[in-house]
N, C-alpha and C. Protein backbone atom coordinates (compact mmCIF):
# COMPACT_ATOMS: atom_id res chain seq x y z
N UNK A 1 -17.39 -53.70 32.48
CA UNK A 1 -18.52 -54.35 31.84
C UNK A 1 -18.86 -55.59 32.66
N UNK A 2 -20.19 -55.84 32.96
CA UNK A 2 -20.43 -56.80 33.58
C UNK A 2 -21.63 -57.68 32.71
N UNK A 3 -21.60 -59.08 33.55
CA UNK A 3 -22.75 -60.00 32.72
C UNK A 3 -24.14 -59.29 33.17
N UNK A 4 -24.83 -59.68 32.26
CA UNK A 4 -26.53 -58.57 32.86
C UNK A 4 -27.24 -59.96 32.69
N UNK A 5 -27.43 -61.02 31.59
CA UNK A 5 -28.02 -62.17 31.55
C UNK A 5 -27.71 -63.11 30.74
N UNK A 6 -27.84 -64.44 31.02
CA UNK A 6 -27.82 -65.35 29.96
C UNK A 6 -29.05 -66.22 29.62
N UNK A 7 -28.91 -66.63 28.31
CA UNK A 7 -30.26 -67.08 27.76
C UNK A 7 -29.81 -68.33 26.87
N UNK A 8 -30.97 -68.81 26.24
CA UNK A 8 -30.36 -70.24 25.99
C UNK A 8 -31.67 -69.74 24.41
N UNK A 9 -30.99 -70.24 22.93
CA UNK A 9 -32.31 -70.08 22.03
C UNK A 9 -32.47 -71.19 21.19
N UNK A 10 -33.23 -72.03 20.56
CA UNK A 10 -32.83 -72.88 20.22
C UNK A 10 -33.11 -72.96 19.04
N UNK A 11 -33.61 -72.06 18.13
CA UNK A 11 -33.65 -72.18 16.39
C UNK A 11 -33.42 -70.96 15.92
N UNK A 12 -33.33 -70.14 14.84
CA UNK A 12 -33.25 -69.04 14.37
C UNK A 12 -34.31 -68.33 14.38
N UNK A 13 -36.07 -68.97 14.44
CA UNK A 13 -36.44 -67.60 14.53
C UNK A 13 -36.61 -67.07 15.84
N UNK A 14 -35.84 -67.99 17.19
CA UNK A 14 -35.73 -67.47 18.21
C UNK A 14 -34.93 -66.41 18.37
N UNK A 15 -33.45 -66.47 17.34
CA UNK A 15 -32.56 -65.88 17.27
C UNK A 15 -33.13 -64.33 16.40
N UNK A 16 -33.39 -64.78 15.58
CA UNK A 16 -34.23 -63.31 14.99
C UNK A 16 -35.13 -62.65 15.91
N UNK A 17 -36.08 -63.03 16.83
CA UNK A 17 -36.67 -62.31 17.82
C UNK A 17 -35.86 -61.87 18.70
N UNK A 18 -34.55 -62.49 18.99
CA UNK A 18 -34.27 -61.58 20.36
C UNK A 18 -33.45 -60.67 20.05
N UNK A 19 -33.10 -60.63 18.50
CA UNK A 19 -32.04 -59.53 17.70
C UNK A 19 -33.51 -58.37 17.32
N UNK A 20 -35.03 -58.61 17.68
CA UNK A 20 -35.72 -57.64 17.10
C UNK A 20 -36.33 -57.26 18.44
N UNK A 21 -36.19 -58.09 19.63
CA UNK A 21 -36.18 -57.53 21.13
C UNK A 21 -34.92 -56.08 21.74
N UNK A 22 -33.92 -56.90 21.14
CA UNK A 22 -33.02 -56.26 21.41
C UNK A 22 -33.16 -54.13 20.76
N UNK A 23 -33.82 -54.62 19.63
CA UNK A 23 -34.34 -53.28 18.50
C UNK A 23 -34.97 -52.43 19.63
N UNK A 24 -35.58 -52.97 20.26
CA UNK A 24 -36.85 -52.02 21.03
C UNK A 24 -36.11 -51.08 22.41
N UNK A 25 -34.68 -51.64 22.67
CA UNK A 25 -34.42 -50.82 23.48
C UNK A 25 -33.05 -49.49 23.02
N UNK A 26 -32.88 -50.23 21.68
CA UNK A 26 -31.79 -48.76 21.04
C UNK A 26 -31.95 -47.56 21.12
N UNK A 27 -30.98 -46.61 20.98
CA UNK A 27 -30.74 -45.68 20.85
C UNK A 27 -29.64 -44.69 20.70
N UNK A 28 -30.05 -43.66 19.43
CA UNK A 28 -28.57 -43.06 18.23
C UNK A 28 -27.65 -43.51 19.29
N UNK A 29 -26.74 -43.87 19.00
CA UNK A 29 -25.07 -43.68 19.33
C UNK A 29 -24.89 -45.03 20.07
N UNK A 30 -25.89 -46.06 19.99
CA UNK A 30 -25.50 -47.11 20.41
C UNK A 30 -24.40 -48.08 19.38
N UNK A 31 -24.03 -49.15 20.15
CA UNK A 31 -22.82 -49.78 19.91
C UNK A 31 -23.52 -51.64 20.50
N UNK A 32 -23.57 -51.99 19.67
CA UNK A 32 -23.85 -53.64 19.80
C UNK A 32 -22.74 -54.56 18.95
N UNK A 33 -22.11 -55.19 20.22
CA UNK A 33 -20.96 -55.92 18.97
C UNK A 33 -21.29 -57.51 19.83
N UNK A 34 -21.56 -58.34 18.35
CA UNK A 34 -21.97 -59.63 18.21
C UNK A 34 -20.71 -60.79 18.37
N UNK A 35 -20.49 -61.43 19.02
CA UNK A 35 -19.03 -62.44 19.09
C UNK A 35 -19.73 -63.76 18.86
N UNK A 36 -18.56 -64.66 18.27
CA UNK A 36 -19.55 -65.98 18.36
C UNK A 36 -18.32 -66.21 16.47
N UNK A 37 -18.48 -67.83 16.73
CA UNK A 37 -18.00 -68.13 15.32
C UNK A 37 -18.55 -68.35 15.05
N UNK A 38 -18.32 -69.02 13.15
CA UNK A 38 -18.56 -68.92 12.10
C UNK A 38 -20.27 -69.75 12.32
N UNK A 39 -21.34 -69.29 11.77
CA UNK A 39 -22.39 -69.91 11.91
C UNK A 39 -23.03 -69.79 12.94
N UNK A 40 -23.00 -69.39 13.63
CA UNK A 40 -23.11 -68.69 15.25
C UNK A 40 -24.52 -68.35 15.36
N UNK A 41 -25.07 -67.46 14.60
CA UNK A 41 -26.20 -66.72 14.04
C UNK A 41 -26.16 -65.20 14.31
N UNK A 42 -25.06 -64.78 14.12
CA UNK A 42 -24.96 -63.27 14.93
C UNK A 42 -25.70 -62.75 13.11
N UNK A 43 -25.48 -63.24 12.13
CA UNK A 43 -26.26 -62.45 10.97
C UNK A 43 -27.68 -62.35 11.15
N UNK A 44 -28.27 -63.71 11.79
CA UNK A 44 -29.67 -63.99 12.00
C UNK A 44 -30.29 -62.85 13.04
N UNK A 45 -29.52 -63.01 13.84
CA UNK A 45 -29.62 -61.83 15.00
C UNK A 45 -30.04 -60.51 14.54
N UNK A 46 -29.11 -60.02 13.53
CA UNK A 46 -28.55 -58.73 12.68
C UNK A 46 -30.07 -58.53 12.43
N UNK A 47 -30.44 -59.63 11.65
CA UNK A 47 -31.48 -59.43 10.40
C UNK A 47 -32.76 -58.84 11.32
N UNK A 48 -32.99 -59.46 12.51
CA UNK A 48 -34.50 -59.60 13.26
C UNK A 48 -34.45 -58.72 13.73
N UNK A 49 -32.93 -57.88 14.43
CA UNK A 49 -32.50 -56.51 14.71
C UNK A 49 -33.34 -55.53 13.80
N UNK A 50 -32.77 -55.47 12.33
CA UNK A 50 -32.81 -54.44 11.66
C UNK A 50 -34.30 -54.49 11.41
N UNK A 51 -34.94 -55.41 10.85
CA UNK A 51 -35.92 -55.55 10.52
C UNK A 51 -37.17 -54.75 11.70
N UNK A 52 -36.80 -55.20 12.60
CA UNK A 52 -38.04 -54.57 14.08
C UNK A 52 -37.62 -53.19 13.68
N UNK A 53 -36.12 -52.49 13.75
CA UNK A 53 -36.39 -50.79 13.86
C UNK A 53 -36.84 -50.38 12.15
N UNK A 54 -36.96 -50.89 11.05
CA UNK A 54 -37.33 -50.65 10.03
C UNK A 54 -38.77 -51.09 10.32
N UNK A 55 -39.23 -51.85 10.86
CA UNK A 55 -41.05 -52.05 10.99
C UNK A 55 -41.80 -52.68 9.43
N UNK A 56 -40.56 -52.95 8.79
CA UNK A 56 -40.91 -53.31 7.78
C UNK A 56 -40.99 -55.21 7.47
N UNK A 57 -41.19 -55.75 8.60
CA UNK A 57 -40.79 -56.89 8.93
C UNK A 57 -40.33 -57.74 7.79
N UNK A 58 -40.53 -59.36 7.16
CA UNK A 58 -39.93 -59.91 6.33
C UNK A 58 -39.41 -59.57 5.36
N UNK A 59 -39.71 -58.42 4.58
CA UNK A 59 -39.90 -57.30 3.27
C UNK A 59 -38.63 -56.96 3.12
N UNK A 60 -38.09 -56.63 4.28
CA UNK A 60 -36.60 -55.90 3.98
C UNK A 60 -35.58 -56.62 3.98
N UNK A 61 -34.93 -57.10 2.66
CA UNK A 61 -33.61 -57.48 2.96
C UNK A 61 -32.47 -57.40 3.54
N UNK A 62 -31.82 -58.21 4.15
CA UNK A 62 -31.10 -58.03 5.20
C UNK A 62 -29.61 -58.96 4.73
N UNK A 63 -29.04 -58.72 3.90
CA UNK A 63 -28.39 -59.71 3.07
C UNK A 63 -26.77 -58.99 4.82
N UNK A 64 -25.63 -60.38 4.55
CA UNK A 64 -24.92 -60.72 5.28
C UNK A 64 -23.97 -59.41 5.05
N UNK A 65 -22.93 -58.81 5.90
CA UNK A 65 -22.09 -57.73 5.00
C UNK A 65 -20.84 -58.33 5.14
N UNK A 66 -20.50 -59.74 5.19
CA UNK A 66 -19.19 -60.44 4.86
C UNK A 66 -18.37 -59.51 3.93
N UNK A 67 -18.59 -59.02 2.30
CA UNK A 67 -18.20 -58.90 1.23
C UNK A 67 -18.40 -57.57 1.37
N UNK A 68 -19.30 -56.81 2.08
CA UNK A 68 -19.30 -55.23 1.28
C UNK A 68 -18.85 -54.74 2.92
N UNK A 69 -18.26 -55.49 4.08
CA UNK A 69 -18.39 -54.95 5.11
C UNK A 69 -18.86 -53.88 5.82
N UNK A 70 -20.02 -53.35 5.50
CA UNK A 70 -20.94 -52.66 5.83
C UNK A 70 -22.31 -52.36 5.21
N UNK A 71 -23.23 -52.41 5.94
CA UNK A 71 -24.50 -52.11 5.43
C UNK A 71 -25.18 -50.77 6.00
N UNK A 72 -25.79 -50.03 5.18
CA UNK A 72 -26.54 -49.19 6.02
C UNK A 72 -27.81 -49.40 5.56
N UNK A 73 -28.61 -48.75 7.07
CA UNK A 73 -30.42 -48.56 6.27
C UNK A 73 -31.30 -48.06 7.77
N UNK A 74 -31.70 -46.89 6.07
CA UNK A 74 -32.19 -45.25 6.84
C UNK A 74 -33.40 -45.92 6.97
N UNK A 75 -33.97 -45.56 8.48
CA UNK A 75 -35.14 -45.98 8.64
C UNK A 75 -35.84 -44.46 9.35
N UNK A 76 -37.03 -44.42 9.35
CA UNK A 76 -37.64 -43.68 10.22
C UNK A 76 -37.44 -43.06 11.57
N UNK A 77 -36.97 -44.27 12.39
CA UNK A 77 -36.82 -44.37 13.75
C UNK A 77 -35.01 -43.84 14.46
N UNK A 78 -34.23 -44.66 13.13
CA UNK A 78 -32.46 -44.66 13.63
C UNK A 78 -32.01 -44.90 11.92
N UNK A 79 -31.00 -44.63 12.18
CA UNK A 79 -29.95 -45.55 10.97
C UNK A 79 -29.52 -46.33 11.52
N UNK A 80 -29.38 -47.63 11.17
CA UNK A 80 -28.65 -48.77 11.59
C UNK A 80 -27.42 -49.19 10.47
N UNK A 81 -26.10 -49.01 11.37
CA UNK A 81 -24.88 -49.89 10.74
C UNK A 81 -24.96 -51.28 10.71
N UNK A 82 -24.26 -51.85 9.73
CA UNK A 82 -24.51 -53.14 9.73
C UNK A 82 -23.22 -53.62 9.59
N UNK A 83 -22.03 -53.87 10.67
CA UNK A 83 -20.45 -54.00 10.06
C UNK A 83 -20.32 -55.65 10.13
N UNK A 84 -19.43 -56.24 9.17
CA UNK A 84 -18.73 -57.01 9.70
C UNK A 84 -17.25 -57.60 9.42
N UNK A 85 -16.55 -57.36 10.60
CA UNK A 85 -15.19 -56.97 10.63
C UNK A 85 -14.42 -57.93 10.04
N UNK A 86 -15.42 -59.10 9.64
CA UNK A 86 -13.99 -60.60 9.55
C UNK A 86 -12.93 -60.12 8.71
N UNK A 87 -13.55 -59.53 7.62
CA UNK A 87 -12.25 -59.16 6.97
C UNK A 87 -11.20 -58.34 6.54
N UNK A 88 -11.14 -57.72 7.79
CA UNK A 88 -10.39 -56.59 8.37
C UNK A 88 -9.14 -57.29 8.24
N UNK A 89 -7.91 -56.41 7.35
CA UNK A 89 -6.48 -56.88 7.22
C UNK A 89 -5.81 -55.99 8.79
N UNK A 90 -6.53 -54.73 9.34
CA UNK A 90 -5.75 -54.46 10.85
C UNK A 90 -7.13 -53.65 11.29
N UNK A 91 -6.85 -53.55 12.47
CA UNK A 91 -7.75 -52.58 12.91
C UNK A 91 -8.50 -51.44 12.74
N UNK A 92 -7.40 -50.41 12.45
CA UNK A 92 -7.28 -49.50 11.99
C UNK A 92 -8.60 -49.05 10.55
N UNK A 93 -8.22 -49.96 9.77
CA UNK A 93 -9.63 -50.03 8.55
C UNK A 93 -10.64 -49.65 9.30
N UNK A 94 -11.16 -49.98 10.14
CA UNK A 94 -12.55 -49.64 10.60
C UNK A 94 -13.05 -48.56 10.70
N UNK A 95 -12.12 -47.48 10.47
CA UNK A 95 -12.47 -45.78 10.36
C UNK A 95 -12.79 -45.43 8.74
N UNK A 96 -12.21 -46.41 8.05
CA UNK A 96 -12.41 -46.37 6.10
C UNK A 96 -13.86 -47.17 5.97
N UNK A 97 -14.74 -47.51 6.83
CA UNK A 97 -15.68 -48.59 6.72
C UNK A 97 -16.77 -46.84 7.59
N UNK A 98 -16.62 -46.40 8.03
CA UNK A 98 -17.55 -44.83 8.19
C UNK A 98 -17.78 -45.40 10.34
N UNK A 99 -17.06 -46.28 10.81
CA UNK A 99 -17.44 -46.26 12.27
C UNK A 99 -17.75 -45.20 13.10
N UNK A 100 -16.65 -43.85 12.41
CA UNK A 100 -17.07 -42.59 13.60
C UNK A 100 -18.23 -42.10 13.11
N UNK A 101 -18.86 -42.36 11.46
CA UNK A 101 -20.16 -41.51 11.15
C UNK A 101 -21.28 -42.43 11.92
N UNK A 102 -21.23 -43.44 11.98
CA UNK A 102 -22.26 -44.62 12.84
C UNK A 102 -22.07 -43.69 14.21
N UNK A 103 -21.44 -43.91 14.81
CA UNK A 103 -21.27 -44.17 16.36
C UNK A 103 -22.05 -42.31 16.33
N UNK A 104 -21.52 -41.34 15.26
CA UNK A 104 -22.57 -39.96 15.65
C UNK A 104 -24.24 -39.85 14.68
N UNK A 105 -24.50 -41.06 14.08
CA UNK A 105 -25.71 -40.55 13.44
C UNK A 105 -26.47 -41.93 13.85
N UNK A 106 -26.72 -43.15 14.28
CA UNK A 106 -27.16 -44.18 14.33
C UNK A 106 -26.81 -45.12 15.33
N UNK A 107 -27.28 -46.28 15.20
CA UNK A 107 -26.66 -47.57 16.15
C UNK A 107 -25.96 -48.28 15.06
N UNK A 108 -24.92 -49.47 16.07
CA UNK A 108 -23.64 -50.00 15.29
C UNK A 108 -24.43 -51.40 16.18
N UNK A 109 -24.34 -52.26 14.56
CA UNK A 109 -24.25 -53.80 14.99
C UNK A 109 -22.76 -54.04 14.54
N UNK A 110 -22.24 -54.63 15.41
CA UNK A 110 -20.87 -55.07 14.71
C UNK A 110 -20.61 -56.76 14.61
N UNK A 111 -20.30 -56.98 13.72
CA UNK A 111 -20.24 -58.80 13.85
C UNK A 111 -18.56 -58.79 13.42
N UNK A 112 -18.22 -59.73 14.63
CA UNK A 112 -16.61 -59.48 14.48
C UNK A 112 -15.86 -58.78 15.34
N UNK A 113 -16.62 -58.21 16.33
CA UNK A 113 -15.63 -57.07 16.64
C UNK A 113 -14.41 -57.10 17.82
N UNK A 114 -14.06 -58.43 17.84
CA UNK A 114 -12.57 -58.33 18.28
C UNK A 114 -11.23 -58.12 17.40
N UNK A 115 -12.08 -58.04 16.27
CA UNK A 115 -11.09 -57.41 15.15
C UNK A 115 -10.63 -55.55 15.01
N UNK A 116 -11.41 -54.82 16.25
CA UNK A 116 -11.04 -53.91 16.60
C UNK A 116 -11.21 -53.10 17.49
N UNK A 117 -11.91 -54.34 18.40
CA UNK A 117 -12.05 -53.80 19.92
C UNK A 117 -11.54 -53.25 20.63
N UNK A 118 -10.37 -52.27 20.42
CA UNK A 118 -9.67 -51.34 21.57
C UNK A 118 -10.08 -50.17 20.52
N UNK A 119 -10.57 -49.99 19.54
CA UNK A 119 -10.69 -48.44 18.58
C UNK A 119 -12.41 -48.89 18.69
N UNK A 120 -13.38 -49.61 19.70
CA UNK A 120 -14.82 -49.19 19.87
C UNK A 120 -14.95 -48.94 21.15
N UNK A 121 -16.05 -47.85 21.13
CA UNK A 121 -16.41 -46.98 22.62
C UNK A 121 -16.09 -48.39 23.58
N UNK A 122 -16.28 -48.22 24.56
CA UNK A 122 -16.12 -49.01 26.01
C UNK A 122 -17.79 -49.19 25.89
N UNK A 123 -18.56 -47.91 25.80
CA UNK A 123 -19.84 -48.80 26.28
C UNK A 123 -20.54 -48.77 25.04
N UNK A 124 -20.56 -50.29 24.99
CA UNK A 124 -21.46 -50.66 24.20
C UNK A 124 -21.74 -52.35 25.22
N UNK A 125 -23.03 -52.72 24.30
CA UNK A 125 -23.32 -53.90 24.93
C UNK A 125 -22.64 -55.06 23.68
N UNK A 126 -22.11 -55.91 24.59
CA UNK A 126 -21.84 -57.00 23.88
C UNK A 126 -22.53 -58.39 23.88
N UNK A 127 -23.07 -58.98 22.59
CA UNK A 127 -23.66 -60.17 22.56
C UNK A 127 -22.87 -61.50 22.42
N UNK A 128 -22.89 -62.46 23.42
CA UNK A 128 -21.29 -63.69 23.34
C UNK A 128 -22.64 -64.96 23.10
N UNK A 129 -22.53 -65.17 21.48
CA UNK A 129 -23.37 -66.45 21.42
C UNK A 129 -22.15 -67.57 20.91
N UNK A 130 -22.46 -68.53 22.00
CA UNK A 130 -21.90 -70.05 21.80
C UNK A 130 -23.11 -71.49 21.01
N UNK A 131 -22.71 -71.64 20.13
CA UNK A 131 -23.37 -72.85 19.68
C UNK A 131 -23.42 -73.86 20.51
N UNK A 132 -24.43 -74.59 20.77
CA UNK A 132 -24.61 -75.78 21.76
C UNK A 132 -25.57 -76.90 20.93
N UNK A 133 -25.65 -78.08 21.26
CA UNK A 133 -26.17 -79.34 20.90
C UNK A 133 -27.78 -78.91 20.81
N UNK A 134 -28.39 -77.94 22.11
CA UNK A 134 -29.85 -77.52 21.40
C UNK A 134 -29.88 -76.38 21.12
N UNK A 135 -28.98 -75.44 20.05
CA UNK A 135 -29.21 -74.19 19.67
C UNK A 135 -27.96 -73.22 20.02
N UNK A 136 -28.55 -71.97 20.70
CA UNK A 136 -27.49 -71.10 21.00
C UNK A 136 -27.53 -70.78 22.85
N UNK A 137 -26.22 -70.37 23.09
CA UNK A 137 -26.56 -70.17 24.40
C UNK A 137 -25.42 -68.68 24.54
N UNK A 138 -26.52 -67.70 25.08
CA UNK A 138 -26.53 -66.06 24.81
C UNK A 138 -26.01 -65.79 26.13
N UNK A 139 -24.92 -64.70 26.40
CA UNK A 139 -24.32 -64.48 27.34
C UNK A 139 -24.19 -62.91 27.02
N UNK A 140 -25.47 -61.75 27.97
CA UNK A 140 -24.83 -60.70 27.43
C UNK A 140 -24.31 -59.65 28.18
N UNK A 141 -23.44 -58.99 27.83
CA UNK A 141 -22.56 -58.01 29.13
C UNK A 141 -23.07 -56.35 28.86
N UNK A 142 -22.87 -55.63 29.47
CA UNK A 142 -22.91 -54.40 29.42
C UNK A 142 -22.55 -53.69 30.52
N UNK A 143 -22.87 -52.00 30.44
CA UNK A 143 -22.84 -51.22 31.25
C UNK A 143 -24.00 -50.84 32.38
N UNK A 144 -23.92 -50.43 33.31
CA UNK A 144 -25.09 -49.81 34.24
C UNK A 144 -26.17 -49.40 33.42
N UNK A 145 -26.04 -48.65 32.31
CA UNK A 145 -26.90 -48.25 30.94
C UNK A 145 -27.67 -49.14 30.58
N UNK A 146 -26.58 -49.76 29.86
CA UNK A 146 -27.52 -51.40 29.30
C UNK A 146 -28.44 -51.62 30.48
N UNK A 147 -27.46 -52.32 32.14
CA UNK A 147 -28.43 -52.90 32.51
C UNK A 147 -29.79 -52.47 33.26
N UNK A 148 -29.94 -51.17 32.85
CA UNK A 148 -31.54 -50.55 33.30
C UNK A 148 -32.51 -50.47 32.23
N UNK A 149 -32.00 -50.83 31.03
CA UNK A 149 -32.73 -50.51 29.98
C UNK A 149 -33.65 -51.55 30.01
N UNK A 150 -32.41 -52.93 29.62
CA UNK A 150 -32.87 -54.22 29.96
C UNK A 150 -33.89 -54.96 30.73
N UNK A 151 -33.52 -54.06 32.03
CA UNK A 151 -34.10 -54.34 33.27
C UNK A 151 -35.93 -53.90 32.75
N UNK A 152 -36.10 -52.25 32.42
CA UNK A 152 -37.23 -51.81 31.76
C UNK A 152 -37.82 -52.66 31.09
N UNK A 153 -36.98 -53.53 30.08
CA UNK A 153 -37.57 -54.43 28.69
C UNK A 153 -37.91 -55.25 28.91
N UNK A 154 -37.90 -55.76 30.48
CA UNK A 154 -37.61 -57.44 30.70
C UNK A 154 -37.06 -58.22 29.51
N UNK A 155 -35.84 -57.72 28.88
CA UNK A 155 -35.40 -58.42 27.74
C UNK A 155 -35.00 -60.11 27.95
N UNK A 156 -34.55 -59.87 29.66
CA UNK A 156 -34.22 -61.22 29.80
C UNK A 156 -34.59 -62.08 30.42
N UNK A 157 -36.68 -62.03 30.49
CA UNK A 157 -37.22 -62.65 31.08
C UNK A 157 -37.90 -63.37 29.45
């Protein structure tokens, strides 16, 4: 896995656009896992994500999946998973949370996922947001995959 780009955002609905940028280049069987602590905005991300492949913009709730660790929602276009691992007691759980039905019918946002990063595919793209004094600063890695898609999207211009 290599770095493909870094970006710098500095409020949330920047952060919601580039989680609904990011929407435009998915596809079934993708794997997006979000890193970053507590407050980070990887939910904000989630939300602007889901919302672009649902097309249903502000309308659709996009509530956090801290508590139900997973969300789903059938859209037209994909199903989108919505995991998040914090409160994973081992790894292993993440197969009782439906990961292998995601990874064959939809895309996987994962928030958390060094909580079971050796049981997710290798390629997926990973999003590394660090909080900084003006906002967030986005560091994202992937595969040869990712980085042509990207490249197509100008995601990181």
């Amino acid at each position: 896995m290599k770095s493909l780009f870094d970006t710098s955002l500095s409020s949330e609905p920047e952060m919601a656009e580039f989680g609904a940028k990011l929407a435009s280049l998915v596809q079934k069987g993708d794997v997006i896992c979000l890193f970053g602590p507590l407050g980070a905005g990887k939910t904000t991300l989630a939300r602007g994500f889901v919302r672009s492949v649902a097309s249903q913009g502000e309308d659709l709730e996009v509530p956090s999946p801290t508590f139900t660790l997973v969300q789903t929602y059938e859209t037209a276009r994909l199903t989108v998973w919505h995991f998040d691992l914090y409160r994973l007691e081992s790894p292993e759980e993440v197969y009782e949370l439906g990961v292998e039905e995601a990874l064959d019918t939809g895309v996987s946002l994962i928030e958390w996922p060094e909580r079971a990063l050796d049981l997710l595919p290798a390629e997926r793209l990973e999003i590394h947001i660090t909080p900084t004094d003006a906002g967030r600063q986005i560091r994202v890695l992937g595969d040869h995959h990712w980085a042509t898609r990207i490249e197509e999207q100008r995601l990181s211009a």
